[in-house]
Protein backbone atom coordinates (compact mmCIF):
# COMPACT_ATOMS: atom_id res chain seq x y z
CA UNK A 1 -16.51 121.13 93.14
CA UNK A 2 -14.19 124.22 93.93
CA UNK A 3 -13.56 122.70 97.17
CA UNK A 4 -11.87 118.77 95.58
CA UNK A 5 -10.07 120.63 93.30
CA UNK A 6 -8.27 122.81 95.56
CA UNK A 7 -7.75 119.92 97.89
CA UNK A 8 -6.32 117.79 94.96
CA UNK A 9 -3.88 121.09 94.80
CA UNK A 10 -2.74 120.77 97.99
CA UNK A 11 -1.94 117.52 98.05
CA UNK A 12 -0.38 117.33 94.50
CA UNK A 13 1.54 120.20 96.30
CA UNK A 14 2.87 118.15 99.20
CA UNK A 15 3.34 114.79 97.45
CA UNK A 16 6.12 117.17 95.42
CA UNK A 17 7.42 118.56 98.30
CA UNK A 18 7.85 115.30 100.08
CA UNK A 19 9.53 113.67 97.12
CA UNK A 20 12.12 116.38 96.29
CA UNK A 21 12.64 116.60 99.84
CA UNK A 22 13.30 113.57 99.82
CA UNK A 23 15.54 113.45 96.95
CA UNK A 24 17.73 116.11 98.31
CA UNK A 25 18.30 114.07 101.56
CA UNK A 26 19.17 111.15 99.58
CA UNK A 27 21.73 113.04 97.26
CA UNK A 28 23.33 114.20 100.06
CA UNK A 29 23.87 111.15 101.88
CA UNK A 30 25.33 109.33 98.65
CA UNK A 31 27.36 112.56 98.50
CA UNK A 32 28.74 112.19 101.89
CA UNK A 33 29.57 108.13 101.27
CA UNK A 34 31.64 108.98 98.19
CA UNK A 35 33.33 111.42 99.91
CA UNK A 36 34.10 109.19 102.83
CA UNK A 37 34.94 106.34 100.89
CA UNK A 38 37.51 108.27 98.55
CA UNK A 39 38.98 110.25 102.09
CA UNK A 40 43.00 109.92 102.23
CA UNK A 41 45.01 110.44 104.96
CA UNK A 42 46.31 113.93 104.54
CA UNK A 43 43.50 115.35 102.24
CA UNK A 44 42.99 118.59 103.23
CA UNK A 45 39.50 119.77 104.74
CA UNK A 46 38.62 121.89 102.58
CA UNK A 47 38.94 119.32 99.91
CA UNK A 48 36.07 117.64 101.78
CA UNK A 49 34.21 120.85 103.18
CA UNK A 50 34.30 121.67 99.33
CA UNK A 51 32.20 118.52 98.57
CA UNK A 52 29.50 118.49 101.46
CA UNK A 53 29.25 121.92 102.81
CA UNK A 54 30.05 122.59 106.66
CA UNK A 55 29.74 119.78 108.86
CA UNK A 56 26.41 119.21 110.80
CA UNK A 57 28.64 119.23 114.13
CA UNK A 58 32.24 120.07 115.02
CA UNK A 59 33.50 117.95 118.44
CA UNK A 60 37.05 117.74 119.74
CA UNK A 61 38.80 114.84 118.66
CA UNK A 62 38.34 111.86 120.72
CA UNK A 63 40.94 109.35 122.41
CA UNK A 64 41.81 107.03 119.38
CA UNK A 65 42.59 107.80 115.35
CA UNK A 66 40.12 105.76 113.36
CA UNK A 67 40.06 104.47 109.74
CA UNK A 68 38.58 101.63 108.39
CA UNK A 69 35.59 101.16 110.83
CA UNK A 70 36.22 99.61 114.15
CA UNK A 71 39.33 98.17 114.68
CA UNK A 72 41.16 96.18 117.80
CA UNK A 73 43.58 98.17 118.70
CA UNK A 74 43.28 101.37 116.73
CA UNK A 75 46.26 104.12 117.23
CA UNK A 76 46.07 106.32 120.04
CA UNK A 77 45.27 110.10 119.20
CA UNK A 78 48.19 111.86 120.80
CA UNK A 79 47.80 115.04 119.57
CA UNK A 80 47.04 114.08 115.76
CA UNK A 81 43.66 114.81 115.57
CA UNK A 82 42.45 118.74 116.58
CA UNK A 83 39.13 118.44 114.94
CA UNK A 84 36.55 116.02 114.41
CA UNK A 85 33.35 116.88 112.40
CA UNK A 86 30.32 115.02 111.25
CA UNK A 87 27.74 114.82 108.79
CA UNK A 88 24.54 113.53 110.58
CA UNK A 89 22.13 111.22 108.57
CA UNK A 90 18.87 108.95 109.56
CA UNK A 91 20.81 106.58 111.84
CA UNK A 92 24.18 106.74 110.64
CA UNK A 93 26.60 110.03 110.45
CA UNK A 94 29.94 110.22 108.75
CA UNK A 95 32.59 111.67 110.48
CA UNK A 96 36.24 112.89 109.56
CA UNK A 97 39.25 113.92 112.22
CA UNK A 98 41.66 117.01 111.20
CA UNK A 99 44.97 118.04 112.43
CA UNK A 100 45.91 121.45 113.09
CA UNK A 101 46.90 122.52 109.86
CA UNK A 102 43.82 120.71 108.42
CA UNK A 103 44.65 117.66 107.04
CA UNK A 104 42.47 114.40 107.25
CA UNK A 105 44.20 112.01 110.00
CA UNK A 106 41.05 110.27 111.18
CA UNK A 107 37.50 109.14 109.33
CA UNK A 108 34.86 107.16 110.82
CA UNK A 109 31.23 105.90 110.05
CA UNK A 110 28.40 105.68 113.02
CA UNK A 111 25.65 103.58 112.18
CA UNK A 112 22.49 103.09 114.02
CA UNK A 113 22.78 105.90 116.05
């Protein structure tokens, strides 16, 4: 009898665990879209760094300034963009481009990664 019971602990134990973990990971996502949805050009990083903690990864900014999603002919990055940093998810990260002073220039959002 001793020996169901503590098994029934255990796995009361690591259904909990599961779901908050769970939980966390999905408050954080729905975090990170708000904050990427309600990004303006100019907003300062720490604005955003304020809302979602440091980035999962810091890059150098890439070849093009991106907004909306993928676009035909998006600007050219000439010297706009100094950082880019994302926020890795399950299959999709959200990423945001800063200039040297830290202001938002560039946002975009990877899916299916």
């Amino acid at each position: 009898m001793p020996v169901i019971r503590v098994v029934k602990l255990i796995s009361i134990c690591f259904i909990v665990l599961l779901v908050g973990s769970c939980g966390r990971y999905l408050v954080r996502e729905k975090r990170a879209s708000s904050a990427y949805e309600s990004a303006a050009l100019g907003q300062t990083e720490s604005t955003i760094v304020e809302r979602l903690g440091p980035p999962d990864e810091v890059l150098k900014c890439g070849d093009y300034l991106w907004w909306n999603g993928d676009q035909e002919h998006p600007q050219a990055n000439t010297g706009q963009c100094k950082k880019w940093v994302r926020y890795n998810f399950f299959l999709h990260a959200f990423a945001f481009g800063y200039s040297s002073d830290g202001k938002l220039v560039s946002r975009y959002e990877y899916s299916s990664e």
